[in-house]
C-alpha atoms as a PDB file:
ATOM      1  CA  UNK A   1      18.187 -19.628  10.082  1.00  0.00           C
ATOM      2  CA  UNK A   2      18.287 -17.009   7.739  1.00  0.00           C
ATOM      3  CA  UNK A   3      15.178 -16.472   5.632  1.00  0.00           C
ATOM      4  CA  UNK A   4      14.203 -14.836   2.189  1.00  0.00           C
ATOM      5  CA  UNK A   5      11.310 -14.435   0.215  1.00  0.00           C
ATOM      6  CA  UNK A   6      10.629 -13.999  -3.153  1.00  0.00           C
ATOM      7  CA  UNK A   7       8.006 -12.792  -5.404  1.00  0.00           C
ATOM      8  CA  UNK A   8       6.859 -14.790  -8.951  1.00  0.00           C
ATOM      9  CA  UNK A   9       5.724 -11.063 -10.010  1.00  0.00           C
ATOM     10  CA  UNK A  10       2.506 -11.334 -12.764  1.00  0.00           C
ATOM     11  CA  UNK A  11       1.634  -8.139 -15.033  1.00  0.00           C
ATOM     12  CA  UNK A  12      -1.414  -7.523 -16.122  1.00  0.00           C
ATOM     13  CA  UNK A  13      -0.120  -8.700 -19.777  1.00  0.00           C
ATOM     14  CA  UNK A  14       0.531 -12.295 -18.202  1.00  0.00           C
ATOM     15  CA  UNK A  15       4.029 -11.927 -18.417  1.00  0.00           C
ATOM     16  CA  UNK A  16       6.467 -12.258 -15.192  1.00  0.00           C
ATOM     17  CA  UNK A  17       9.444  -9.702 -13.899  1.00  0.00           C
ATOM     18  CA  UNK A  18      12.755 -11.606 -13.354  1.00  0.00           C
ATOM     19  CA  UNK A  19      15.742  -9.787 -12.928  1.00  0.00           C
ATOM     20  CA  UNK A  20      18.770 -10.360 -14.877  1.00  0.00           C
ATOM     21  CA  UNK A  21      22.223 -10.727 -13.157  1.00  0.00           C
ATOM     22  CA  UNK A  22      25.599 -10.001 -14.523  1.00  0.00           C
ATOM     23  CA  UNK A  23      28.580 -10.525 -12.518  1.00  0.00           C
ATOM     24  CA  UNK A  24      32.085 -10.351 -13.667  1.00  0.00           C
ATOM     25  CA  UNK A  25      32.704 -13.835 -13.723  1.00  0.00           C
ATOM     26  CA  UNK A  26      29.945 -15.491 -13.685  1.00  0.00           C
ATOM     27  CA  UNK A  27      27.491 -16.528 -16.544  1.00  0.00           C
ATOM     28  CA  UNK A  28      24.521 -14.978 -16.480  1.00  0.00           C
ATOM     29  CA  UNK A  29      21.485 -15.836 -14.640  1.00  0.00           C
ATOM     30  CA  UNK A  30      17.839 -14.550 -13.675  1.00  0.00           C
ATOM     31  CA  UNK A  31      16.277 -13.969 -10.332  1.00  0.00           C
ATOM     32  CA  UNK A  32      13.101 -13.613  -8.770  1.00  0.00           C
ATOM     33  CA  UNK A  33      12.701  -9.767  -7.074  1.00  0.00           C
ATOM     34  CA  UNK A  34      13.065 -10.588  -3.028  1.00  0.00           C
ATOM     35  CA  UNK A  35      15.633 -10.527  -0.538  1.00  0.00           C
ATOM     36  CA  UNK A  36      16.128 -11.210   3.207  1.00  0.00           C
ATOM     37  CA  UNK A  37      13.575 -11.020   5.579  1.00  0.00           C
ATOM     38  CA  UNK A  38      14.786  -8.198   8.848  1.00  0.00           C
ATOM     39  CA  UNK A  39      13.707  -8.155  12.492  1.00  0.00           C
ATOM     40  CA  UNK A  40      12.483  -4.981  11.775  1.00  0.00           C
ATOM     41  CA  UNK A  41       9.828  -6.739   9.194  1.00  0.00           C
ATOM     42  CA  UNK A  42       6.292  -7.306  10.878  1.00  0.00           C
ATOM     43  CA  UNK A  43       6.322 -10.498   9.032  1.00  0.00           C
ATOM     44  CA  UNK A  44       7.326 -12.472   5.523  1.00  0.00           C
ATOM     45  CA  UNK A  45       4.337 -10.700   3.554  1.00  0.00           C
ATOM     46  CA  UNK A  46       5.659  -7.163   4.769  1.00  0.00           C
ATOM     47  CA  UNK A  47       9.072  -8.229   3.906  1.00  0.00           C
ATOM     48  CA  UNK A  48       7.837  -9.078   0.384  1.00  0.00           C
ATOM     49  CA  UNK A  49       6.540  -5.447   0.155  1.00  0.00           C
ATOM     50  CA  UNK A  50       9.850  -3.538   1.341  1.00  0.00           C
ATOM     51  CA  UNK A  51      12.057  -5.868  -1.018  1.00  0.00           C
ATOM     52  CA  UNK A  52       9.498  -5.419  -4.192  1.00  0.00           C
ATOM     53  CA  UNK A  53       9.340  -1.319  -3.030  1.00  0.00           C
ATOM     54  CA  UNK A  54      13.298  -1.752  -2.597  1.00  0.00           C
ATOM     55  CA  UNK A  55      14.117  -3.391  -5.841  1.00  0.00           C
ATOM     56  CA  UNK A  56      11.324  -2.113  -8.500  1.00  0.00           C
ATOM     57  CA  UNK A  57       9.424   0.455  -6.716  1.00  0.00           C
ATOM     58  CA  UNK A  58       6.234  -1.234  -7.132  1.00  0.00           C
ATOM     59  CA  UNK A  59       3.659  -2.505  -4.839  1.00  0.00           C
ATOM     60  CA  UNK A  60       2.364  -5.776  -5.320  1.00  0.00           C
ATOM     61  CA  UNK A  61      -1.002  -8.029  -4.330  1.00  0.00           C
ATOM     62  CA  UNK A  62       0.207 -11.095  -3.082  1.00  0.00           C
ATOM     63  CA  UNK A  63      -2.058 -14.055  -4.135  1.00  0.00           C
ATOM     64  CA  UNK A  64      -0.195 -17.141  -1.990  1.00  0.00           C
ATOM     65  CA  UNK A  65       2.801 -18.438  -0.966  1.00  0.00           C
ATOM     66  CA  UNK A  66       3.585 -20.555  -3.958  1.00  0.00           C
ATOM     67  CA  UNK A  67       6.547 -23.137  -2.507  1.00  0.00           C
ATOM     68  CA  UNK A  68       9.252 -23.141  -0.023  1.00  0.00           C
ATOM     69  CA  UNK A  69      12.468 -24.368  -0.489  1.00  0.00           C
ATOM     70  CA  UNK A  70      14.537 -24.674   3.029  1.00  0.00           C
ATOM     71  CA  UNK A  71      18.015 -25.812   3.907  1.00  0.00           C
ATOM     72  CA  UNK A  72      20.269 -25.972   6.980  1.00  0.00           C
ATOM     73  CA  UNK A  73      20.571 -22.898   7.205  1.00  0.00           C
ATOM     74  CA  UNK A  74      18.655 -21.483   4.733  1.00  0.00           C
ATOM     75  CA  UNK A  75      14.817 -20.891   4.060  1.00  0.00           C
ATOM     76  CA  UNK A  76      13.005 -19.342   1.024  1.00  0.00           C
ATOM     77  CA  UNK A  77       9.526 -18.602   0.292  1.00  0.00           C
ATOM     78  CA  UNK A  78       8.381 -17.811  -2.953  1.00  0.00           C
ATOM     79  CA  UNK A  79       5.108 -16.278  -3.254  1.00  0.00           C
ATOM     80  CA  UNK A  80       2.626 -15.436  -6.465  1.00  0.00           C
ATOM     81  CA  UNK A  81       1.615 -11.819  -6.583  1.00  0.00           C
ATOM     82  CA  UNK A  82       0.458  -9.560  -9.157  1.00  0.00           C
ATOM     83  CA  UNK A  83       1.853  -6.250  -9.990  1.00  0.00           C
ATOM     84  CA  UNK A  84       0.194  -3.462 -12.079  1.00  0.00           C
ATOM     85  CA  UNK A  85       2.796  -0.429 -11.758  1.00  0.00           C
ATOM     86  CA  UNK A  86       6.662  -0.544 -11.113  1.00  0.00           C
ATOM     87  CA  UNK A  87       9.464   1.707 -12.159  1.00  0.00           C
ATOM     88  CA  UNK A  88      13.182   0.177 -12.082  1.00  0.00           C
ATOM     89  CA  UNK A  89      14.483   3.965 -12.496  1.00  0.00           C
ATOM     90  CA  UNK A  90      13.317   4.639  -9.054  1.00  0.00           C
ATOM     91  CA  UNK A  91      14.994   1.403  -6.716  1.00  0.00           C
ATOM     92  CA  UNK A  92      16.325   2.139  -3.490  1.00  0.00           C
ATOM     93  CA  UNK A  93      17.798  -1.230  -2.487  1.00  0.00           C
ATOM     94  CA  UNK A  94      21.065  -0.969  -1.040  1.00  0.00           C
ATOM     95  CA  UNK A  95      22.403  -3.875  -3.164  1.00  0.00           C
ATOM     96  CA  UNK A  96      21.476  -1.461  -6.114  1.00  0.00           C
ATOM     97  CA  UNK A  97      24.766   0.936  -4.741  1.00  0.00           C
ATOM     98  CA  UNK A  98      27.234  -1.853  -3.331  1.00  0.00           C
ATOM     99  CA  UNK A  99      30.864  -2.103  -5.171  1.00  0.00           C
ATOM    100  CA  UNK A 100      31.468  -5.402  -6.737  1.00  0.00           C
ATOM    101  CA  UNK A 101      27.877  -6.491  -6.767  1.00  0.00           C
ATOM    102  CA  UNK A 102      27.448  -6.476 -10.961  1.00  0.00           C
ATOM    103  CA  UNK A 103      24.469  -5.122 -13.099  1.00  0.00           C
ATOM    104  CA  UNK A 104      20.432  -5.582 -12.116  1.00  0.00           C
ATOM    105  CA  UNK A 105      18.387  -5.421 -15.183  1.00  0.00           C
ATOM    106  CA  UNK A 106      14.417  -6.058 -14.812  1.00  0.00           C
ATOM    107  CA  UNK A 107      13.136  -7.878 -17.665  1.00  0.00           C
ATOM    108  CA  UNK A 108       9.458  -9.149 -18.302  1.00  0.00           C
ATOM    109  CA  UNK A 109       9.437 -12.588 -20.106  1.00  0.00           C
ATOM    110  CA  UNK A 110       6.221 -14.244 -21.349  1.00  0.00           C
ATOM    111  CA  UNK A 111       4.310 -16.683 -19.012  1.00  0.00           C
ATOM    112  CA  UNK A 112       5.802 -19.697 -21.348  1.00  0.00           C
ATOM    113  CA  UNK A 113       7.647 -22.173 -21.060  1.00  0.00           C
ATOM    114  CA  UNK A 114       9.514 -21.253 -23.791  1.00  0.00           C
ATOM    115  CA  UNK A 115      10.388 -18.099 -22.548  1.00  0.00           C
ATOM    116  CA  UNK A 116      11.462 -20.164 -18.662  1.00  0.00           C
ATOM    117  CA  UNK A 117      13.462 -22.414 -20.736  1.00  0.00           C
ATOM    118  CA  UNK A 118      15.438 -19.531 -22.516  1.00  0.00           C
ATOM    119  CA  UNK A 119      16.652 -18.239 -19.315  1.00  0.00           C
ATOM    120  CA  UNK A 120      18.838 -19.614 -16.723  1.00  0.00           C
ATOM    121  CA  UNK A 121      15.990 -18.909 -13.282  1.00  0.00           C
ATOM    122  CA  UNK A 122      17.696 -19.386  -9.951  1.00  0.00           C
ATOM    123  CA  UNK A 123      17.326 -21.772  -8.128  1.00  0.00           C
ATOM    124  CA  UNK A 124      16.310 -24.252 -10.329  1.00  0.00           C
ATOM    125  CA  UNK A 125      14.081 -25.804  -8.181  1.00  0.00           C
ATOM    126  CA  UNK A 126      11.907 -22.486  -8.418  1.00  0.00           C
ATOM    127  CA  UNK A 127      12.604 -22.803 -12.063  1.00  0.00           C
ATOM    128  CA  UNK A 128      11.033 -26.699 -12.098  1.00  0.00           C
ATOM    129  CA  UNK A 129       8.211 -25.884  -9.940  1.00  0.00           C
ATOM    130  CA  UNK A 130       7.071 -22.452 -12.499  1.00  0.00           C
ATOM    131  CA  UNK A 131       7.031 -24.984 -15.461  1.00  0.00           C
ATOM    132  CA  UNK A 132       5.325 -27.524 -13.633  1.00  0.00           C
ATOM    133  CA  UNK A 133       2.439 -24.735 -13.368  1.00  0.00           C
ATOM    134  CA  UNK A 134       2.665 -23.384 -16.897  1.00  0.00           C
ATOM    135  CA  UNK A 135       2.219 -26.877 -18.003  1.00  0.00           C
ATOM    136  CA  UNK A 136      -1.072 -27.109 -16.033  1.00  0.00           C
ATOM    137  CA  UNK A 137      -1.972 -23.467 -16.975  1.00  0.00           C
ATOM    138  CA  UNK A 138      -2.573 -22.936 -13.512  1.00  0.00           C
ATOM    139  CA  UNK A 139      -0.387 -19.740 -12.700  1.00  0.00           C
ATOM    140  CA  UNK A 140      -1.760 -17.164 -14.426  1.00  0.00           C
ATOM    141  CA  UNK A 141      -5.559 -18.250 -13.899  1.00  0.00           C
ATOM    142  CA  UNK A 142      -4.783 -18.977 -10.089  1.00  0.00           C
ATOM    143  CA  UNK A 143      -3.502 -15.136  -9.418  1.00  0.00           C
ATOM    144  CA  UNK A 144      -6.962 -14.065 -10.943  1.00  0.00           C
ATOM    145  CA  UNK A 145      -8.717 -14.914  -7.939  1.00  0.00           C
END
């Protein structure tokens, strides 16, 4: 089973990074920062820090793992971290590089859910489970512990 994880990234302004995906195509969409856990990786945390290092050259506090969404053949874990520093100049993913593979741009939306609804956040279920904590006002108080 192949697994990923995922980061719900908070600044120290409350908002959250997503990235923004453009594919010729496709409509646009949003993403968490994340990617595949390797055998290489000592374990899903550490994986979590070489994909956020990877993808926005930042390094990150992780607070908890937030939800997991599994499949067949699929798992994901989605964790809530908080992030003072990044710089989307210096990536080094290899995604970043690949032919074909569209544009990456790192955007920081409010902690809203105003701002969730106004963007198309894949999967949805991630998506569902982020307003569910806005609504409670849990997620940004939670990651202050």
């Amino acid at each position: 089973m192949t697994e990923r994880v995922r980061a719900v990234l908070l600044t120290p302004d409350d908002t959250m990074l997503v990235i923004r995906r453009t594919r010729p195509g496709v409509p646009v969409y949003w993403v968490l920062p994340g990617g595949g856990v390797e055998p290489t990786d000592a374990s899903r945390e550490a994986a979590l820090h070489r994909e956020i290092h990877e993808e926005i050259a930042g390094k990150a506090g992780i607070v908890r793992l937030l939800h997991t969404m599994e499949s067949d053949d699929e798992r994901q874990l989605f964790y809530l971290a908080r992030i003072a520093t990044w710089s989307f100049d210096d990536r080094t993913g290899p995604e970043f590089s690949t032919e074909g593979r569209g544009e990456y741009a790192l955007e920081e939306i409010p902690l809203t859910l105003a701002s969730l609804d106004g963007i198309d956040l894949k999967p949805e279920e991630i998506a569902h489970v982020l307003r569910g904590a806005i609504r409670v006002g849990g997620l940004g108080a939670e990651a202050q512990l």
